[in-house]
C-alpha atoms as a PDB file:
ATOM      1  CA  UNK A   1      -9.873   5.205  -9.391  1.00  0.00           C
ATOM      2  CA  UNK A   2      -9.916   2.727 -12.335  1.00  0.00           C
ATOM      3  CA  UNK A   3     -12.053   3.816 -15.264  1.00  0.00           C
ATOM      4  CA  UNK A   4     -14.480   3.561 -16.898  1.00  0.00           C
ATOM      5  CA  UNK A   5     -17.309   1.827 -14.456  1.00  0.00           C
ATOM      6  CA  UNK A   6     -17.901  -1.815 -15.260  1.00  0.00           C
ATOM      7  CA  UNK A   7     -21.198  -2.709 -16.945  1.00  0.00           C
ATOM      8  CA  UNK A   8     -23.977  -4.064 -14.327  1.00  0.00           C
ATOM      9  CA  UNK A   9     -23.528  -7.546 -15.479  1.00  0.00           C
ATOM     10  CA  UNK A  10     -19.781  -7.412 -14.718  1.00  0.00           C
ATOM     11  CA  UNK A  11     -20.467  -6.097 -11.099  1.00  0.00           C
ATOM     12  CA  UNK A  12     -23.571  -8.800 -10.605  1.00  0.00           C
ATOM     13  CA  UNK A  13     -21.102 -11.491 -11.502  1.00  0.00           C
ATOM     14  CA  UNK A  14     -18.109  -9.677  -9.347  1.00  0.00           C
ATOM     15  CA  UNK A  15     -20.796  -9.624  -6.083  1.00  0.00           C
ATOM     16  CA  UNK A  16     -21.680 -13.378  -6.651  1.00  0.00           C
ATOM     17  CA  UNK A  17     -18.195 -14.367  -7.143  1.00  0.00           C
ATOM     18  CA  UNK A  18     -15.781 -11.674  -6.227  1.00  0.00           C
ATOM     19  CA  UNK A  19     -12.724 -13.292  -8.416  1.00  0.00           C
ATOM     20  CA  UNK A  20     -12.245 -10.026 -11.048  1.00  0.00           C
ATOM     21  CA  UNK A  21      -9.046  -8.206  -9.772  1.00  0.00           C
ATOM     22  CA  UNK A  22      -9.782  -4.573 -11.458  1.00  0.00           C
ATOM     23  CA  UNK A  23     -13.354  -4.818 -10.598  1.00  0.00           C
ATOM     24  CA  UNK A  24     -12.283  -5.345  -6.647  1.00  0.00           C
ATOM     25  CA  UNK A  25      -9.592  -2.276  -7.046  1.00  0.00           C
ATOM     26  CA  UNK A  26     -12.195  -0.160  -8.479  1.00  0.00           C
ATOM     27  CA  UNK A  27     -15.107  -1.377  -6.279  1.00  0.00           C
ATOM     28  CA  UNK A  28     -12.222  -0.004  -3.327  1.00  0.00           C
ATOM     29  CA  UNK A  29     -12.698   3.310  -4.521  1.00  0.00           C
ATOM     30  CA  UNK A  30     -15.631   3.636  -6.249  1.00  0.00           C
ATOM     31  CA  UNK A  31     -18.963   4.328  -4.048  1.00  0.00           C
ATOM     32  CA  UNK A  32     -21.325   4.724  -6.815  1.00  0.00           C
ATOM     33  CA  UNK A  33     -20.196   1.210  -8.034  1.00  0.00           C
ATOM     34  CA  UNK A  34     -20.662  -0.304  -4.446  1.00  0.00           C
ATOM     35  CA  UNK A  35     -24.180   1.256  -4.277  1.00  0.00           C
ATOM     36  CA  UNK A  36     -25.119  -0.522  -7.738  1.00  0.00           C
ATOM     37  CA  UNK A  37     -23.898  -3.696  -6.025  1.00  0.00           C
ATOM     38  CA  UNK A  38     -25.886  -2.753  -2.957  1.00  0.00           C
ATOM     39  CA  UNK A  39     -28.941  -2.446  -4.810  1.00  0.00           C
ATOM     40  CA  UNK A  40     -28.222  -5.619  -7.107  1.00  0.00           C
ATOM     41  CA  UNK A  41     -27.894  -7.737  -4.414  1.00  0.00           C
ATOM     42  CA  UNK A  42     -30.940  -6.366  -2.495  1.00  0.00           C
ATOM     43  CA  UNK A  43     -32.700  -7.124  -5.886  1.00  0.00           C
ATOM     44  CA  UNK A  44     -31.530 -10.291  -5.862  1.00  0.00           C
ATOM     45  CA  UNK A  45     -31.503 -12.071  -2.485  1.00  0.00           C
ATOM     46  CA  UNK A  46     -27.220 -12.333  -2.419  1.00  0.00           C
ATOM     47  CA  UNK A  47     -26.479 -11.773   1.124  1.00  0.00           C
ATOM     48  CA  UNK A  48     -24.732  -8.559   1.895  1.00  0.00           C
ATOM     49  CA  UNK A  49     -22.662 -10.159   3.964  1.00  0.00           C
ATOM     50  CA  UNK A  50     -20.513 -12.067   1.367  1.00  0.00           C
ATOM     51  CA  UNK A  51     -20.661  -9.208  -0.762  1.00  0.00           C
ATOM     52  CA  UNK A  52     -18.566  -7.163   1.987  1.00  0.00           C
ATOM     53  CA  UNK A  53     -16.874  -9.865   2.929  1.00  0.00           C
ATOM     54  CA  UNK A  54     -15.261 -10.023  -0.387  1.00  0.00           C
ATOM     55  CA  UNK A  55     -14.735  -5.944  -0.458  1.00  0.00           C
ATOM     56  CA  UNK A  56     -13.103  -5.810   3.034  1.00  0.00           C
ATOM     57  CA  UNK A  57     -10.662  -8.854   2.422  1.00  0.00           C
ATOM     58  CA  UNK A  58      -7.283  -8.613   2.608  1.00  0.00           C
ATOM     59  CA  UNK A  59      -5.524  -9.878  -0.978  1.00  0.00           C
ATOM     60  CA  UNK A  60      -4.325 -13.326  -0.706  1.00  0.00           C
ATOM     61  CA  UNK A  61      -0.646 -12.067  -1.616  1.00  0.00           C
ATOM     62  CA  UNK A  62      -0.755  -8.841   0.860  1.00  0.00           C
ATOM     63  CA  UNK A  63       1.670 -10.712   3.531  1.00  0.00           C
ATOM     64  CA  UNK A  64       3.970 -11.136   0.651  1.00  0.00           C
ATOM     65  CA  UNK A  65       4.055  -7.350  -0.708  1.00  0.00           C
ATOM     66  CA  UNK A  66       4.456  -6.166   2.773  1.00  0.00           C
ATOM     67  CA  UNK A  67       7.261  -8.752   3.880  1.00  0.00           C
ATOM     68  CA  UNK A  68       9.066  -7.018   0.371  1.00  0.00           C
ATOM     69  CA  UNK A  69       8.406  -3.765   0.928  1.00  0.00           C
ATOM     70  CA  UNK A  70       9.702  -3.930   4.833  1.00  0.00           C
ATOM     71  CA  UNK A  71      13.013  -5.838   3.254  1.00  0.00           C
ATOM     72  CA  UNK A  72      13.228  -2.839   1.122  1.00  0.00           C
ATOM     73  CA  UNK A  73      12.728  -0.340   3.845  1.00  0.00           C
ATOM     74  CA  UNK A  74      15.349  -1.655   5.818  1.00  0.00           C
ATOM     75  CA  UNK A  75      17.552  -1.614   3.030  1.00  0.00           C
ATOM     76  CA  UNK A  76      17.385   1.728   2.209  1.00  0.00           C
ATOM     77  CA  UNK A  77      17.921   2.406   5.789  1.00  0.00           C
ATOM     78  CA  UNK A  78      21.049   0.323   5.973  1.00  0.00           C
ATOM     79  CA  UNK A  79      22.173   2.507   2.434  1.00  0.00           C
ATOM     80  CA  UNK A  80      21.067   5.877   4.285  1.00  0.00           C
ATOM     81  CA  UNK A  81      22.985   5.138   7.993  1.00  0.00           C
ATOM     82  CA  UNK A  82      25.999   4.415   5.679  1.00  0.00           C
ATOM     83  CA  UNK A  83      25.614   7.757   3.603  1.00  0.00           C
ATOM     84  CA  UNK A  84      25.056   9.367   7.006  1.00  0.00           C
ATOM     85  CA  UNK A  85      28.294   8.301   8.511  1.00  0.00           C
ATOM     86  CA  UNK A  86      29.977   8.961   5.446  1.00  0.00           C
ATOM     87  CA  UNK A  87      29.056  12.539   5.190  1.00  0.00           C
ATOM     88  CA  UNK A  88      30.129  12.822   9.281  1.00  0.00           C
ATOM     89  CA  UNK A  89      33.502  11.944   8.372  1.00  0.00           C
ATOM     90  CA  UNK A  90      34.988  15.442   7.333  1.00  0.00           C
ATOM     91  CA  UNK A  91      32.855  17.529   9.935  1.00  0.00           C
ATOM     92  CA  UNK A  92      34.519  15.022  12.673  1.00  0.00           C
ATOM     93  CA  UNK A  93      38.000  15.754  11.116  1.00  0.00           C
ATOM     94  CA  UNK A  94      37.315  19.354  11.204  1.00  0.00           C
ATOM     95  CA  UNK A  95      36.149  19.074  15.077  1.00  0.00           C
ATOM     96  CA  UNK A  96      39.020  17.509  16.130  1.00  0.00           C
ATOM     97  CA  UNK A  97      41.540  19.129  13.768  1.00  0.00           C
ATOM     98  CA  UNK A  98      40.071  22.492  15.537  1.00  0.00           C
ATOM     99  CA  UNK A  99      40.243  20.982  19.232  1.00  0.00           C
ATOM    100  CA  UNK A 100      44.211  19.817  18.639  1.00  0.00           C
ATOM    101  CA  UNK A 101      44.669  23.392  17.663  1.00  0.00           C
ATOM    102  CA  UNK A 102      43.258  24.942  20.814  1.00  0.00           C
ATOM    103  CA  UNK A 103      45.010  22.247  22.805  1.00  0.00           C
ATOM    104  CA  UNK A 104      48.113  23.620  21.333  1.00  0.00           C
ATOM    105  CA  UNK A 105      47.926  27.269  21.750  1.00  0.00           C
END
């Protein structure tokens, strides 16, 4: 959670116009922040719907971070399928050094 709370004015301003970055991550995590907004916009007359609206949005760039992080994934899982084959290498030698050997005797 992202400390310390913001002042009241900063989370009236945040529920009218829901723009402040930090004050959306900590309003994520933060209930006693939400229920100050709750109560604000009670107070007020903002509609609780755009004030949840703008809580339970999606970030604009969240396609992009997860389109980067699934590129990444699938790199280290090229890297680890090499590493994997790599380290098969000698115990396959061994199995069919050890089968030639039966074969023999």
């Amino acid at each position: 959670m992202s400390w310390p709370h913001p002042s009241r004015r900063r989370l009236a301003r945040w529920a009218e116009d829901a723009n402040d970055e930090k004050i959306q991550l900590h309003m994520e995590q933060c209930p006693r922040c939400i229920g100050i907004v709750e109560q604000k916009s009670s107070d007020d007359g903002i509609p609780m719907g755009d004030v949840l609206r703008s809580l339970l949005n999606a970030p604009e760039t969240m396609e992009e971070e997860l389109v980067v992080r699934a590129e990444e994934a699938r790199r280290r899982r090229a890297a680890l399928e090499v590493l994997g084959g790599l380290v098969m290498v000698p115990w396959e030698t061994l199995r069919v050094m050890i089968e030639e050997g039966r074969s023999d005797g």
